[in-house]
PDB file of N, CA and C in Angstrom:
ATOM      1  N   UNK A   1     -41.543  -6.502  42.842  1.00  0.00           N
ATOM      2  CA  UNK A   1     -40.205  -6.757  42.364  1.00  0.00           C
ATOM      3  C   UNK A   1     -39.791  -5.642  41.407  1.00  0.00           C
ATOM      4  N   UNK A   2     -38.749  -4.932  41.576  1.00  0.00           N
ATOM      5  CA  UNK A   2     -37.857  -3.779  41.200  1.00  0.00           C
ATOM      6  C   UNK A   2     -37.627  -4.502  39.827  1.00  0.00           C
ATOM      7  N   UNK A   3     -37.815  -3.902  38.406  1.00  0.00           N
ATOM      8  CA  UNK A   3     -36.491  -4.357  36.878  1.00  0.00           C
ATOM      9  C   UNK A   3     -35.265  -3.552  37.048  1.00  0.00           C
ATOM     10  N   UNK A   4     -34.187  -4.389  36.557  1.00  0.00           N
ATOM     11  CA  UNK A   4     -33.241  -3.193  36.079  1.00  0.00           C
ATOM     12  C   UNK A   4     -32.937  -2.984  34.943  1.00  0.00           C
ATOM     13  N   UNK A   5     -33.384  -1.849  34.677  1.00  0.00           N
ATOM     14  CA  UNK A   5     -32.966  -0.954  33.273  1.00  0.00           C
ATOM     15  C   UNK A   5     -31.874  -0.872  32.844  1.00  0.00           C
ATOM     16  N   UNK A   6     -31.641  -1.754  31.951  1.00  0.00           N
ATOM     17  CA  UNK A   6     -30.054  -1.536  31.561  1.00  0.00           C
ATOM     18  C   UNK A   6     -29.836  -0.602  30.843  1.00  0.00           C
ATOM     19  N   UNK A   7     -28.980   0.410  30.306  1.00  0.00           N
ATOM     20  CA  UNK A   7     -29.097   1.425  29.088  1.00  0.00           C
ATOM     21  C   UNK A   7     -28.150   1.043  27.845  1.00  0.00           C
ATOM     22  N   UNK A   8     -27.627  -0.019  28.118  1.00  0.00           N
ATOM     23  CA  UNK A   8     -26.490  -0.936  26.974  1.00  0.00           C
ATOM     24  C   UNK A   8     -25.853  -0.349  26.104  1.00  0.00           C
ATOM     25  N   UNK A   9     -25.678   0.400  24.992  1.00  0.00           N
ATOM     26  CA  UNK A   9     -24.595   0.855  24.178  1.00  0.00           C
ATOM     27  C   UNK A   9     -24.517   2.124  24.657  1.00  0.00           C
ATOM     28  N   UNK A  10     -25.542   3.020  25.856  1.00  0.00           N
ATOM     29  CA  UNK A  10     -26.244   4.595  25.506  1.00  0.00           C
ATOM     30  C   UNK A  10     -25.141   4.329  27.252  1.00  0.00           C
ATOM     31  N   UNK A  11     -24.913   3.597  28.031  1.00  0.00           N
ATOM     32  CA  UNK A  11     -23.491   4.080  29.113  1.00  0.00           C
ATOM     33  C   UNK A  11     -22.694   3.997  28.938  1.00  0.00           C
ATOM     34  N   UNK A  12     -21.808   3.749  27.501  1.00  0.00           N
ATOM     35  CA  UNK A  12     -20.836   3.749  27.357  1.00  0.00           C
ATOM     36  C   UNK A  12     -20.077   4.730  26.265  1.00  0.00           C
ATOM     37  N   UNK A  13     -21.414   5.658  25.455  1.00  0.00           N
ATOM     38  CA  UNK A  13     -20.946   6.719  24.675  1.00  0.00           C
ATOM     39  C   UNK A  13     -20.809   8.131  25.420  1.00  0.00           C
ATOM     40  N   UNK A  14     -19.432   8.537  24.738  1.00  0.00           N
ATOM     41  CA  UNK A  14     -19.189   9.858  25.384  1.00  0.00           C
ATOM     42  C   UNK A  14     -17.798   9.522  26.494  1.00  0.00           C
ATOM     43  N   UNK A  15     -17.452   8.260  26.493  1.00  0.00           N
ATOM     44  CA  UNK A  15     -16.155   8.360  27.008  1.00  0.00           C
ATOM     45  C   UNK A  15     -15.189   8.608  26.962  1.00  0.00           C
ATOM     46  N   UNK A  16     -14.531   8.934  25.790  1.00  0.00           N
ATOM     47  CA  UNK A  16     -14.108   9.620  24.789  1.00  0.00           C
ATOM     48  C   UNK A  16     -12.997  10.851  25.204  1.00  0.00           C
ATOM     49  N   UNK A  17     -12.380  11.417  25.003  1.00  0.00           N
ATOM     50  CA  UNK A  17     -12.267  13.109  25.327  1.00  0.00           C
ATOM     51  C   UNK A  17     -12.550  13.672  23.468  1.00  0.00           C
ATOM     52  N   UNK A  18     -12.597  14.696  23.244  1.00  0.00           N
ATOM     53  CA  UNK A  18     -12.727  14.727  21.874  1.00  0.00           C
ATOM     54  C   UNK A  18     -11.004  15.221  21.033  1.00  0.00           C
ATOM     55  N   UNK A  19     -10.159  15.228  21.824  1.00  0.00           N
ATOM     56  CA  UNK A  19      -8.709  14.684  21.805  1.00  0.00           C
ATOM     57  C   UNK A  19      -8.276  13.272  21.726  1.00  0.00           C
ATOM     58  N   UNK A  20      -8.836  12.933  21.866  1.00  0.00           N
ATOM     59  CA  UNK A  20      -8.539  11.363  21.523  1.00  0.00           C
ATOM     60  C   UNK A  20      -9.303  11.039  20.904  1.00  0.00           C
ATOM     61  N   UNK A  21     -10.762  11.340  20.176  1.00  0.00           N
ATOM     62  CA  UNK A  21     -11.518  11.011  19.070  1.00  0.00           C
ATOM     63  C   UNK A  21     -10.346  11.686  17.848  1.00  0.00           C
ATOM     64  N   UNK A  22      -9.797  12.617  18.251  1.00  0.00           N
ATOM     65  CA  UNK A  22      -9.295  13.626  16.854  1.00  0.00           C
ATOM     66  C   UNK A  22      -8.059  12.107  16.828  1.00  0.00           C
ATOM     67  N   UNK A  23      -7.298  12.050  17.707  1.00  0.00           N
ATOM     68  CA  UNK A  23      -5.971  11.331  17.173  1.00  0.00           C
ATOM     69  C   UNK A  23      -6.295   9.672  17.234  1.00  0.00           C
ATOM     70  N   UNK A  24      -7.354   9.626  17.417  1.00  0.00           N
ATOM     71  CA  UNK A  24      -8.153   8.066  16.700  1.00  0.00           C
ATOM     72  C   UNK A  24      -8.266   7.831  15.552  1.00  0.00           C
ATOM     73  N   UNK A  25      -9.108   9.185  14.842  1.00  0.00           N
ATOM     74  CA  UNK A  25      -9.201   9.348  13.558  1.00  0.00           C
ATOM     75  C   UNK A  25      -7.870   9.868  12.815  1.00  0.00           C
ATOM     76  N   UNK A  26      -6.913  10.489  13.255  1.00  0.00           N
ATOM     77  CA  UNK A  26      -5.650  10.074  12.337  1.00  0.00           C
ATOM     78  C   UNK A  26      -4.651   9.527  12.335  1.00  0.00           C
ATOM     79  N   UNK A  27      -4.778   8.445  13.531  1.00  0.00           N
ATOM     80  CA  UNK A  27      -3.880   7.077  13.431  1.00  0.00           C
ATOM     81  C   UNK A  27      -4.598   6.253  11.927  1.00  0.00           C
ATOM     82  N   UNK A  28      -6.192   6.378  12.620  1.00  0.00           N
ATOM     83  CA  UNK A  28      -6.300   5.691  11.302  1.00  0.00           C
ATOM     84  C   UNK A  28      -6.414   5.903   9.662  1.00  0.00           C
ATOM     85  N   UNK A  29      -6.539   7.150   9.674  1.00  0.00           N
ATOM     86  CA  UNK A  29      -5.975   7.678   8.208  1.00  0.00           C
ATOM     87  C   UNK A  29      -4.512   7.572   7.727  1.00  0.00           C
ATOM     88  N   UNK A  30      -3.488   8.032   8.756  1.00  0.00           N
ATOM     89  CA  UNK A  30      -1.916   7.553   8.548  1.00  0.00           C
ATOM     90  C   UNK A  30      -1.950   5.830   8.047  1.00  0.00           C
ATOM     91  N   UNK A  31      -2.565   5.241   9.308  1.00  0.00           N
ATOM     92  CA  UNK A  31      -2.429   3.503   8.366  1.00  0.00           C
ATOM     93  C   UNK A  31      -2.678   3.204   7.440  1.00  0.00           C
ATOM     94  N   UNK A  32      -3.843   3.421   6.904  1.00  0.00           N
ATOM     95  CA  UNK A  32      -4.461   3.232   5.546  1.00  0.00           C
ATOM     96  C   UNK A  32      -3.399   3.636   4.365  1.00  0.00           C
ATOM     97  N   UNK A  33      -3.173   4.606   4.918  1.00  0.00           N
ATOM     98  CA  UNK A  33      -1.899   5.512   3.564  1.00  0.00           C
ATOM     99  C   UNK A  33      -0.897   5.240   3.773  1.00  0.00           C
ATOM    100  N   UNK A  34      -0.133   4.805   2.481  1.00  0.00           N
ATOM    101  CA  UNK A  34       1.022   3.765   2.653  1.00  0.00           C
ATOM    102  C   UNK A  34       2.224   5.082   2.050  1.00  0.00           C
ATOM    103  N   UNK A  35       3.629   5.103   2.146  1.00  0.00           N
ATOM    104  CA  UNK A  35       4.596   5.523   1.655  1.00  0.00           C
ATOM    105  C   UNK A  35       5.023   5.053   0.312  1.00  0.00           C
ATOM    106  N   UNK A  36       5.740   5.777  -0.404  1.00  0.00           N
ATOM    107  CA  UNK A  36       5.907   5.222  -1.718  1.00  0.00           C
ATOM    108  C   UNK A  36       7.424   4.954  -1.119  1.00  0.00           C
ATOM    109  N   UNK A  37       8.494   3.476  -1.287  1.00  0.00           N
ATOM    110  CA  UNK A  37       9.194   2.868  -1.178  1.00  0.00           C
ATOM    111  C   UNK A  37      10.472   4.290  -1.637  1.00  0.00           C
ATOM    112  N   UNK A  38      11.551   4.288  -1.282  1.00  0.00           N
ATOM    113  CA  UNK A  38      12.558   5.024  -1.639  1.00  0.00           C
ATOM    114  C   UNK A  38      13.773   4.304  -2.217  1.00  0.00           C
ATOM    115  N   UNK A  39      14.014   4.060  -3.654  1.00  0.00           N
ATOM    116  CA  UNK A  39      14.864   2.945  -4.053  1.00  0.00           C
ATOM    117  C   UNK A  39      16.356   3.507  -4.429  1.00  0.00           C
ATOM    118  N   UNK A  40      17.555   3.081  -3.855  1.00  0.00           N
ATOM    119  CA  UNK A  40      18.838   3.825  -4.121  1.00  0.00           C
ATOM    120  C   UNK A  40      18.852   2.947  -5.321  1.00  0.00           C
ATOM    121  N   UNK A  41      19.973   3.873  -6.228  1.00  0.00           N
ATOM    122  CA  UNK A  41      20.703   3.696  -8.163  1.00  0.00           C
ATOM    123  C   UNK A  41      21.150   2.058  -7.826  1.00  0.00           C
ATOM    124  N   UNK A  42      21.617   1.077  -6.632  1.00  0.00           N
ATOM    125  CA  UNK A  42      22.291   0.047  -6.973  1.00  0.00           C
ATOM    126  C   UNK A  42      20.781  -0.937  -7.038  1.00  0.00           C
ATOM    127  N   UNK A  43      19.408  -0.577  -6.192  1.00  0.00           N
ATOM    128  CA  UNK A  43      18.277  -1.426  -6.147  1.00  0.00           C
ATOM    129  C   UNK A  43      17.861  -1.314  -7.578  1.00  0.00           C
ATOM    130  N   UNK A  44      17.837   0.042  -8.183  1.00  0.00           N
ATOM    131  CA  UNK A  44      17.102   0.245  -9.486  1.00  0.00           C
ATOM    132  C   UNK A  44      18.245  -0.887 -10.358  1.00  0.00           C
ATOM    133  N   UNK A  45      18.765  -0.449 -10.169  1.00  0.00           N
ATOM    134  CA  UNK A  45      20.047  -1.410 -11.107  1.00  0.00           C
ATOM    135  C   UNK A  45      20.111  -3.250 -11.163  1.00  0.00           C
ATOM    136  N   UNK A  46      19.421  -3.934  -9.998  1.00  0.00           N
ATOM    137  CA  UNK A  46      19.709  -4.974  -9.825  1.00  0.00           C
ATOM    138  C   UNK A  46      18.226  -5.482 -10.595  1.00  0.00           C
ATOM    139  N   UNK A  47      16.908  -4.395 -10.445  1.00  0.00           N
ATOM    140  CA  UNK A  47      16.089  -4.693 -10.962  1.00  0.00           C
ATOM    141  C   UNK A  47      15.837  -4.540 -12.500  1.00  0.00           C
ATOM    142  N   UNK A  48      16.585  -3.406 -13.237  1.00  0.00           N
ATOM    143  CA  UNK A  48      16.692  -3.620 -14.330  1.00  0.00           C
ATOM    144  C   UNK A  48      16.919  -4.465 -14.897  1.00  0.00           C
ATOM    145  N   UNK A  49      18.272  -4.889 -14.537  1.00  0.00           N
ATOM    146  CA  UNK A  49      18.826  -6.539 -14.466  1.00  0.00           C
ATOM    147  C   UNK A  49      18.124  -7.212 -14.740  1.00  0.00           C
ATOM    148  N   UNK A  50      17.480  -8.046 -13.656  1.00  0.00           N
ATOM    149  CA  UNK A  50      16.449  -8.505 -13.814  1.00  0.00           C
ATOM    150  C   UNK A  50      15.511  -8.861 -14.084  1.00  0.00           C
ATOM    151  N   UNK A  51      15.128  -7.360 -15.135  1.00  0.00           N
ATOM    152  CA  UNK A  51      13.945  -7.276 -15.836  1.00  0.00           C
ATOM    153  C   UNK A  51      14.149  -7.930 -17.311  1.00  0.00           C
ATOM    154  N   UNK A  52      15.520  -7.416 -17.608  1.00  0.00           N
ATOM    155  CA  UNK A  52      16.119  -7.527 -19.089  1.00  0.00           C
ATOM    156  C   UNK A  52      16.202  -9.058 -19.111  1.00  0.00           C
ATOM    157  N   UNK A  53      16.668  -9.820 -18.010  1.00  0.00           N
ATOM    158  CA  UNK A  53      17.031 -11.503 -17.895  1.00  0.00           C
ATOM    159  C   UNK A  53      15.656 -11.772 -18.433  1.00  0.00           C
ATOM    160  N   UNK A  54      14.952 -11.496 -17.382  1.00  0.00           N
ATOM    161  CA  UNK A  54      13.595 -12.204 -17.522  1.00  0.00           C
ATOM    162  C   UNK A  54      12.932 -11.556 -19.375  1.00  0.00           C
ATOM    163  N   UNK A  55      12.988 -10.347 -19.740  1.00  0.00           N
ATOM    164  CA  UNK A  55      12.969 -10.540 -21.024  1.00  0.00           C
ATOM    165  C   UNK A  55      13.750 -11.236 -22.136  1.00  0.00           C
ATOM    166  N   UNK A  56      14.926 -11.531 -21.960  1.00  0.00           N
ATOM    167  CA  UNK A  56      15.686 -12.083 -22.537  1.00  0.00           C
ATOM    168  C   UNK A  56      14.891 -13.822 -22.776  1.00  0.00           C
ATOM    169  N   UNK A  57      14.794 -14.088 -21.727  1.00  0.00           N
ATOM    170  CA  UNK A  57      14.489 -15.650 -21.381  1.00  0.00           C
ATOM    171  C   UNK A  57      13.256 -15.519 -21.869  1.00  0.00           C
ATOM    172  N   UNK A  58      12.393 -14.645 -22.542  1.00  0.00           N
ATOM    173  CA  UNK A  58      11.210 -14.835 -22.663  1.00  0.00           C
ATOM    174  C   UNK A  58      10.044 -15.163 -21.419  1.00  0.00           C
ATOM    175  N   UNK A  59      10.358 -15.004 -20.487  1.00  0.00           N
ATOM    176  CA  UNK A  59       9.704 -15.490 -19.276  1.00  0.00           C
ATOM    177  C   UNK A  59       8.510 -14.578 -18.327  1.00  0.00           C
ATOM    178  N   UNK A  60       7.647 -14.887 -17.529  1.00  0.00           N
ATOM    179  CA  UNK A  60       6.708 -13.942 -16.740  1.00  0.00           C
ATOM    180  C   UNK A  60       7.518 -13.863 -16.046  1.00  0.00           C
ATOM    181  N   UNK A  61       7.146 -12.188 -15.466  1.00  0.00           N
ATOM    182  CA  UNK A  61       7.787 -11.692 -14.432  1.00  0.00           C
ATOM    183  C   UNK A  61       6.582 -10.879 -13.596  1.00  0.00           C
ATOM    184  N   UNK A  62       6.364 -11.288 -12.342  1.00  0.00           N
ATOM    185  CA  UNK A  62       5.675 -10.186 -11.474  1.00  0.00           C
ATOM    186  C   UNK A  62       6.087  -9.467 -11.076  1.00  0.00           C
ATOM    187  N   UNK A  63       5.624  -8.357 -11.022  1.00  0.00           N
ATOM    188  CA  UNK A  63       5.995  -7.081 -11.031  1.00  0.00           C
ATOM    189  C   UNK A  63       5.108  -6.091  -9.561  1.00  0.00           C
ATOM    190  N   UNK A  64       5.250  -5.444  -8.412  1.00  0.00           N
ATOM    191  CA  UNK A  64       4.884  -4.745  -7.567  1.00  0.00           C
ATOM    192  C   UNK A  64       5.389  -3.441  -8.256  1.00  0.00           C
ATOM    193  N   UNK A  65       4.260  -2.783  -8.148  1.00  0.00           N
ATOM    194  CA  UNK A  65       4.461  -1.099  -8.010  1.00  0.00           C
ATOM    195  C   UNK A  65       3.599  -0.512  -7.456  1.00  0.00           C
ATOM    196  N   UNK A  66       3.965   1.025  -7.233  1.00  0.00           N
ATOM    197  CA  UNK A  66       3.057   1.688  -6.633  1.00  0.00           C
ATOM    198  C   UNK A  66       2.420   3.055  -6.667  1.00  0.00           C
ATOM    199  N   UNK A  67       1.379   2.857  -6.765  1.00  0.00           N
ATOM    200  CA  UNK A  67       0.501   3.888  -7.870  1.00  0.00           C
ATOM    201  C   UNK A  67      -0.864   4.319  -6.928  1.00  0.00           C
ATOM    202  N   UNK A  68      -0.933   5.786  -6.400  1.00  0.00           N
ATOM    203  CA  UNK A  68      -1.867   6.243  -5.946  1.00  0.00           C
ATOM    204  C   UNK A  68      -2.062   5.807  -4.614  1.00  0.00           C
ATOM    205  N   UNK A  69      -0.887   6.158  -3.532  1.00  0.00           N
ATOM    206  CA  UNK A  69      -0.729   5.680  -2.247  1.00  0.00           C
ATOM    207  C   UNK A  69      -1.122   4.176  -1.746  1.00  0.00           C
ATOM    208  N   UNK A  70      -0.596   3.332  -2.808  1.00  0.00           N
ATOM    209  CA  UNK A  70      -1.062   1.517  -2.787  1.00  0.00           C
ATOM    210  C   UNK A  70      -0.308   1.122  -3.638  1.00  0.00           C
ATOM    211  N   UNK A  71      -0.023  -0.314  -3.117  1.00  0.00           N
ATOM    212  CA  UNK A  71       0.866  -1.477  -4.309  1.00  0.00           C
ATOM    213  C   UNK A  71       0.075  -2.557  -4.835  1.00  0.00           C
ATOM    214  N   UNK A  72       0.175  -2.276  -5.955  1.00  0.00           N
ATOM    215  CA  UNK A  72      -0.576  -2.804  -6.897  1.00  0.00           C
ATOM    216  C   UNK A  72       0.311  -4.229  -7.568  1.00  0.00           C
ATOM    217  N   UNK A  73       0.009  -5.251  -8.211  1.00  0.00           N
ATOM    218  CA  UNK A  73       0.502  -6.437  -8.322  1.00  0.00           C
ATOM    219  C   UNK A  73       0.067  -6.874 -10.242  1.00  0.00           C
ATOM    220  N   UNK A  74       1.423  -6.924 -10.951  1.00  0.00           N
ATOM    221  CA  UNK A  74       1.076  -7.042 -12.476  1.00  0.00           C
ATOM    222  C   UNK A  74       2.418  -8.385 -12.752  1.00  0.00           C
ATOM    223  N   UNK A  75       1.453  -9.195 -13.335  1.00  0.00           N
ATOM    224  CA  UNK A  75       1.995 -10.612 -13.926  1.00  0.00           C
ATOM    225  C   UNK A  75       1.777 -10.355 -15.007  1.00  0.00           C
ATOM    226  N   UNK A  76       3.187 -10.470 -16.174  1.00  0.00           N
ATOM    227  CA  UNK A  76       3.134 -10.512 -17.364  1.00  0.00           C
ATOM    228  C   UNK A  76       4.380 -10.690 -18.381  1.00  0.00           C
ATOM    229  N   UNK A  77       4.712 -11.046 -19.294  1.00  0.00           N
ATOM    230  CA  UNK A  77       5.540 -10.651 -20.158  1.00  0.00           C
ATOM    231  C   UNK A  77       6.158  -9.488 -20.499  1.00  0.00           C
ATOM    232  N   UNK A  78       7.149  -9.220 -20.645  1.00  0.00           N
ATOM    233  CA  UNK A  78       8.103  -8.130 -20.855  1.00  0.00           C
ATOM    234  C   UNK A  78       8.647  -8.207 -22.637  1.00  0.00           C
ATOM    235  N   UNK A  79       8.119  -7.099 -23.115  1.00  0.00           N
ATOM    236  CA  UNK A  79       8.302  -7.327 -24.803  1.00  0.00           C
ATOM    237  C   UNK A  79       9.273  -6.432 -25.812  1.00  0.00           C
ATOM    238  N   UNK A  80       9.291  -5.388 -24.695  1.00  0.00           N
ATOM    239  CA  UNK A  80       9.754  -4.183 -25.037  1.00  0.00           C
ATOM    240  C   UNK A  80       9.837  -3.117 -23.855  1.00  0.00           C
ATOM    241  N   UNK A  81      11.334  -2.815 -23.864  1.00  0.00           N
ATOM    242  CA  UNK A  81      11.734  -1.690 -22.925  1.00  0.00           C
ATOM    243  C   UNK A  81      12.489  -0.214 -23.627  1.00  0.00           C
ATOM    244  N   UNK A  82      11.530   0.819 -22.891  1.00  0.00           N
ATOM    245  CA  UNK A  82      11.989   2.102 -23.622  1.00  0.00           C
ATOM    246  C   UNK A  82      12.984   2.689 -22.228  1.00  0.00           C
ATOM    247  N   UNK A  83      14.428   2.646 -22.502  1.00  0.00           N
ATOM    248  CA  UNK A  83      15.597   3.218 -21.451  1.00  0.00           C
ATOM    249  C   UNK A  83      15.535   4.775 -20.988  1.00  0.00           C
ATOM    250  N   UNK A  84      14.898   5.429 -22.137  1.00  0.00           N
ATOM    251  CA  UNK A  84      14.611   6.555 -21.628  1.00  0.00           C
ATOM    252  C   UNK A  84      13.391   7.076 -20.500  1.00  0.00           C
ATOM    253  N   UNK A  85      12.311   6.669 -21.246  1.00  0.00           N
ATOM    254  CA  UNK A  85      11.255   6.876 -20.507  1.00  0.00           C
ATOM    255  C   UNK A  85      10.917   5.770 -19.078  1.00  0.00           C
ATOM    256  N   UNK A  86      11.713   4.699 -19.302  1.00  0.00           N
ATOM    257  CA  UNK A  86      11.262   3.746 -18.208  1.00  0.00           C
ATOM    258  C   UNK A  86      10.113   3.230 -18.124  1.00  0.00           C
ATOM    259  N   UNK A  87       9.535   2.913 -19.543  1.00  0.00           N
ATOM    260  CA  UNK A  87       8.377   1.709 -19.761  1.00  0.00           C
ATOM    261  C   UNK A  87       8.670   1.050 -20.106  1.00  0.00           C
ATOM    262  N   UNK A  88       7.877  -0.403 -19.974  1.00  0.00           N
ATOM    263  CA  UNK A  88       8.411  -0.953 -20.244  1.00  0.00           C
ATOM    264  C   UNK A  88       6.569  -1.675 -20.937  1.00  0.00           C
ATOM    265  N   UNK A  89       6.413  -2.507 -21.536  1.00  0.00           N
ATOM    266  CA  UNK A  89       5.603  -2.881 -22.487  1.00  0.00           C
ATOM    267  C   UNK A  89       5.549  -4.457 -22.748  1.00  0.00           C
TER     268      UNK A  89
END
């Protein structure tokens, strides 16, 4: 009685072209890396707004930004805002 030799992961490497390994690997680097959002003067404006209410009221406000190709997520109180520099504290 004949076995059959299977060769299991070792017939299926190399199918590949190495053109399509290259644009495999930078689909998936493009995904990973996110865009930083582009906000027109009336969005900045509605959020200032916003920001000042919610300081006013004394209240938490969460906050999204984005820092180092990622959005990052900050819950907190608003205590103090500098108009020039755009911190806010």
């Amino acid at each position: 009685m004949k076995l059959i030799r299977d060769r299991g992961k070792m017939k299926w490497q190399g199918m590949l072209m190495p053109e399509h390994v290259k644009k495999i690997k930078e689909f998936d680097w493009n995904d990973s890396k996110k865009k930083k959002p582009e906000l027109d003067e009336q969005q900045v404006q509605v959020m200032e707004d916003t920001i000042c209410d919610v300081m006013a009221a004394n209240q938490y406000l969460c906050l999204t930004y984005f820092n180092k190709d990622d959005f990052h997520l900050m819950i907190g109180k608003v205590h103090y805002i500098d108009p020039v520099k755009r911190n806010y504290e």
